[in-house]
Each structure stands twice: as structure tokens, then as C-alpha cells.
N, C-alpha and C. Protein backbone atom coordinates (compact mmCIF):
# COMPACT_ATOMS: atom_id res chain seq x y z
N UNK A 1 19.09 -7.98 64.28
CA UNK A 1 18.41 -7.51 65.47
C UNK A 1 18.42 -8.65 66.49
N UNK A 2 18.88 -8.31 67.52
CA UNK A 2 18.88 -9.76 68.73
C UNK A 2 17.64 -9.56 69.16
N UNK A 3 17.29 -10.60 70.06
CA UNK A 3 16.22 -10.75 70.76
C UNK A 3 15.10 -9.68 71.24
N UNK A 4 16.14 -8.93 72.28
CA UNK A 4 15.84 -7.42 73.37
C UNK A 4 15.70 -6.76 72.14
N UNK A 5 16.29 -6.24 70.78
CA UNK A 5 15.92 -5.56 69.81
C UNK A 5 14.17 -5.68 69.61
N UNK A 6 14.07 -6.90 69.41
CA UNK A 6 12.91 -7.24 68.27
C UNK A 6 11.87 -7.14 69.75
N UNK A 7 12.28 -7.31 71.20
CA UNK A 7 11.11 -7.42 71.66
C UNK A 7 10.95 -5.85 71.94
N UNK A 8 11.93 -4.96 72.05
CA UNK A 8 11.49 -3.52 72.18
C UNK A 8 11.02 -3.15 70.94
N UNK A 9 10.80 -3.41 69.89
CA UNK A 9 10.87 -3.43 68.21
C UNK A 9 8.93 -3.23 68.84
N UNK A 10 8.61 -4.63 69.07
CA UNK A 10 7.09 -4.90 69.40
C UNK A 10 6.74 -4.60 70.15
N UNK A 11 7.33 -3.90 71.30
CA UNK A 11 6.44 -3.02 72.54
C UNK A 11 6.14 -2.15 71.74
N UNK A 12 7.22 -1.35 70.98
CA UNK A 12 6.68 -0.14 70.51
C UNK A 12 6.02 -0.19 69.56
N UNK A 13 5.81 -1.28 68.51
CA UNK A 13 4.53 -1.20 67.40
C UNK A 13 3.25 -1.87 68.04
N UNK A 14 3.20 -2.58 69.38
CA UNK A 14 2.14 -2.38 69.81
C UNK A 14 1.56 -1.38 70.85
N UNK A 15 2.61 -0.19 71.16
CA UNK A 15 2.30 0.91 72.12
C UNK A 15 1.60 1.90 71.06
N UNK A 16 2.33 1.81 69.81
CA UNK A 16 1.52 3.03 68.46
C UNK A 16 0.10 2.43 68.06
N UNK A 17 0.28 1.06 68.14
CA UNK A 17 -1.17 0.65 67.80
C UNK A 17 -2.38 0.69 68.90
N UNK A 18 -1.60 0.70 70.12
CA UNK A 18 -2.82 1.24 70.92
C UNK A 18 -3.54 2.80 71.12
N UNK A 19 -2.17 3.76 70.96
CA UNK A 19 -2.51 4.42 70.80
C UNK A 19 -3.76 5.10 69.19
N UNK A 20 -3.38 4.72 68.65
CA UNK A 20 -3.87 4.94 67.50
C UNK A 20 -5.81 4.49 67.67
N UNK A 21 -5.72 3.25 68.29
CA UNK A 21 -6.74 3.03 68.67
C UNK A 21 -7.52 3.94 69.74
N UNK A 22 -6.75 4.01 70.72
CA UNK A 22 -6.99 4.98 71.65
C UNK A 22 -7.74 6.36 70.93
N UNK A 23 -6.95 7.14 70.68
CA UNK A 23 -7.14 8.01 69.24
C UNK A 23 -8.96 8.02 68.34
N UNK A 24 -8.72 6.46 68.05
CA UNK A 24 -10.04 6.42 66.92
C UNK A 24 -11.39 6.61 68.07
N UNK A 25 -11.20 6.00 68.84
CA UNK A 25 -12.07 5.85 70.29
C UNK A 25 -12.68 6.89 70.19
N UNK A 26 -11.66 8.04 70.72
CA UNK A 26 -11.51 9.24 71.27
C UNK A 26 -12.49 9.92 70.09
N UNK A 27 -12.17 10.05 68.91
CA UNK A 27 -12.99 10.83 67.60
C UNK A 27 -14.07 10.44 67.76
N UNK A 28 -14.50 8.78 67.83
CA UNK A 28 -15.74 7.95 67.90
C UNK A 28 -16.83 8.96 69.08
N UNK A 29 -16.35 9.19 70.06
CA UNK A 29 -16.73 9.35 71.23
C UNK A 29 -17.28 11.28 70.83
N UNK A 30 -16.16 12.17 70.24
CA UNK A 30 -16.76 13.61 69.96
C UNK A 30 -17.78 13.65 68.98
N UNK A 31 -17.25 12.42 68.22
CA UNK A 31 -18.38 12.80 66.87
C UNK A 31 -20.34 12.70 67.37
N UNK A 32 -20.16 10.91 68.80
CA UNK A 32 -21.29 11.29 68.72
C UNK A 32 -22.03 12.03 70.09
N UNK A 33 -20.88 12.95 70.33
CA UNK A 33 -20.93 13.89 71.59
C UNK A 33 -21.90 14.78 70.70
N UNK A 34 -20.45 15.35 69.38
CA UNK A 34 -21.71 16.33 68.96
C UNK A 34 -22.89 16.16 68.25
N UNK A 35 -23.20 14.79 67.62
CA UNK A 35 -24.28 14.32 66.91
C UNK A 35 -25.43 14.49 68.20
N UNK A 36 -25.25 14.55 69.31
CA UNK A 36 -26.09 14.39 70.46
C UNK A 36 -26.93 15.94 70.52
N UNK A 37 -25.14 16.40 70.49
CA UNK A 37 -25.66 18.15 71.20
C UNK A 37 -26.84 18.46 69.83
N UNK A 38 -26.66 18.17 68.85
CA UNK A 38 -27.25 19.39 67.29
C UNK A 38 -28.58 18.42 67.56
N UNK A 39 -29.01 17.10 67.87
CA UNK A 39 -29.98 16.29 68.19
C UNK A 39 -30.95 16.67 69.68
N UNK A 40 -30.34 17.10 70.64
CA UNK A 40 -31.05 17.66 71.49
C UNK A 40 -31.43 19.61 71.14
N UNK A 41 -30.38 20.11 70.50
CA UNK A 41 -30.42 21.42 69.88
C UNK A 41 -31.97 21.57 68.77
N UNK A 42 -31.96 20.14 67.51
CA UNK A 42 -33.34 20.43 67.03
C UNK A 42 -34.59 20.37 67.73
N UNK A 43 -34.26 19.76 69.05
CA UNK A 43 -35.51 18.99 69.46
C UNK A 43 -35.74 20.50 70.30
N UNK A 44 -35.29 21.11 70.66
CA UNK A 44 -35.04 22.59 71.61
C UNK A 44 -35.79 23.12 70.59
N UNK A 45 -35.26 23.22 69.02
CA UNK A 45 -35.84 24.28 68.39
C UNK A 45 -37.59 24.12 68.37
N UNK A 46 -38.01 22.77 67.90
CA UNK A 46 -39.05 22.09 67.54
C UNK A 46 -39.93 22.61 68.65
N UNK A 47 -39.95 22.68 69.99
CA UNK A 47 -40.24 22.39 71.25
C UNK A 47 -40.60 24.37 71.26
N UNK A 48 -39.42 24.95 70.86
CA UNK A 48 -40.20 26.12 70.83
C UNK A 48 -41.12 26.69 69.78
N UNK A 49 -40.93 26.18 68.89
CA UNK A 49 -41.95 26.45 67.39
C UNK A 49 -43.38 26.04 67.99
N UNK A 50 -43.56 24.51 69.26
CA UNK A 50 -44.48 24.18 69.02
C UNK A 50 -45.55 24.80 70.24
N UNK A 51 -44.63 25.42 70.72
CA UNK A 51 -45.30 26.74 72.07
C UNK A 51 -45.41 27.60 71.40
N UNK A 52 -44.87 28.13 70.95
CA UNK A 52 -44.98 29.61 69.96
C UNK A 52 -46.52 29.32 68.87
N UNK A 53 -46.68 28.30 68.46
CA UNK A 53 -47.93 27.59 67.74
C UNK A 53 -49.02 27.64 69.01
N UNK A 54 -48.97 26.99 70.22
CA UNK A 54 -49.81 26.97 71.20
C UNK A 54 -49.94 28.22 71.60
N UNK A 55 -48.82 29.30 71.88
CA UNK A 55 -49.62 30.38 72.07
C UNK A 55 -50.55 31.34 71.06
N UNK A 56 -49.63 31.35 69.96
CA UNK A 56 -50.81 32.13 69.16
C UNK A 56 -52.47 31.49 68.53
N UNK A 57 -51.95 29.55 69.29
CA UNK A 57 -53.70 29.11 68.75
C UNK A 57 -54.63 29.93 69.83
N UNK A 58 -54.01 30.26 71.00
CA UNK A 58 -54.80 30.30 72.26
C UNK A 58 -55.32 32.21 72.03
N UNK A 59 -53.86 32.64 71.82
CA UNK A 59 -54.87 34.43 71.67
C UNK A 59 -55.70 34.28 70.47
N UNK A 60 -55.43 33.88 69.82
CA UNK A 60 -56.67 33.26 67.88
C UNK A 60 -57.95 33.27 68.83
N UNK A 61 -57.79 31.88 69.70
CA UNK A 61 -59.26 31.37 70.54
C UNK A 61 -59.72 32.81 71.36
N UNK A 62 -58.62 33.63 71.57
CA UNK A 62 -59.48 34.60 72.80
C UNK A 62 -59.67 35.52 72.46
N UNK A 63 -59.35 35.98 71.20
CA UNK A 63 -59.38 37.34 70.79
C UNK A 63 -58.15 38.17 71.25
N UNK A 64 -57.25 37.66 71.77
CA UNK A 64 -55.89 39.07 71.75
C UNK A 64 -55.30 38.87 71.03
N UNK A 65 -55.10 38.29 69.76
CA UNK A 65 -54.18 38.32 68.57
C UNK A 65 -54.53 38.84 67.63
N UNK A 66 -54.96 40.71 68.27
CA UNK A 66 -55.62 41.18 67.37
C UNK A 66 -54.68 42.77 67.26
């Protein structure tokens, strides 16, 4: 391999290695996209359980949860 071989040889095993990196980034970045969404999603659920609790303490207190 001459010279121009070996240096196109290493553009391209360092163009796959960026990509590749690029790549891991990229997964890094959905995984904690969706770790976010299902984390704001429980807190949604929680948030309505704990109104749904406030309203039926309040008809309990007034008498229409009858």
C-alpha cells in the first residue's frame, strides 16, 4: 500500500468511526427522549389520580357522593 493508499485507508476508518459514534449519540439521545416522555406520562397519570382523590374527598365533605 503506498502512502495515498494508507492515508485514504485512515480517512475512511476514521469516517466509520465517527460515524458509528455519531450513531451511539443518536440512540443515547432517543433512549432518553423516551425515558422523558413515559416520566412526564407517569407524572400525568399520578396528577390525575390525585384530582380524581380531591374531587371525590370534596363531594364525601358535601354530601353529593351520594
Amino acid at each position: 500500500m503506498d502512502n495515498s493508499q494508507s492515508l485514504s485507508y485512515q480517512a475512511g476508518q476514521a469516517k466509520g468511526q465517527a460515524q458509528e459514534k455519531g450513531n451511539q449519540m443518536m440512540d443515547r439521545a432517543a433512549n432518553a427522549a423516551q425515558s422523558a416522555r413515559e416520566t412526564i406520562q407517569e407524572a400525568g397519570q399520578q396528577m390525575q389520580a390525585k384530582a380524581q382523590e380531591a374531587t371525590n374527598a370534596v363531594k364525601n365533605a358535601t354530601g353529593l357522593n351520594k
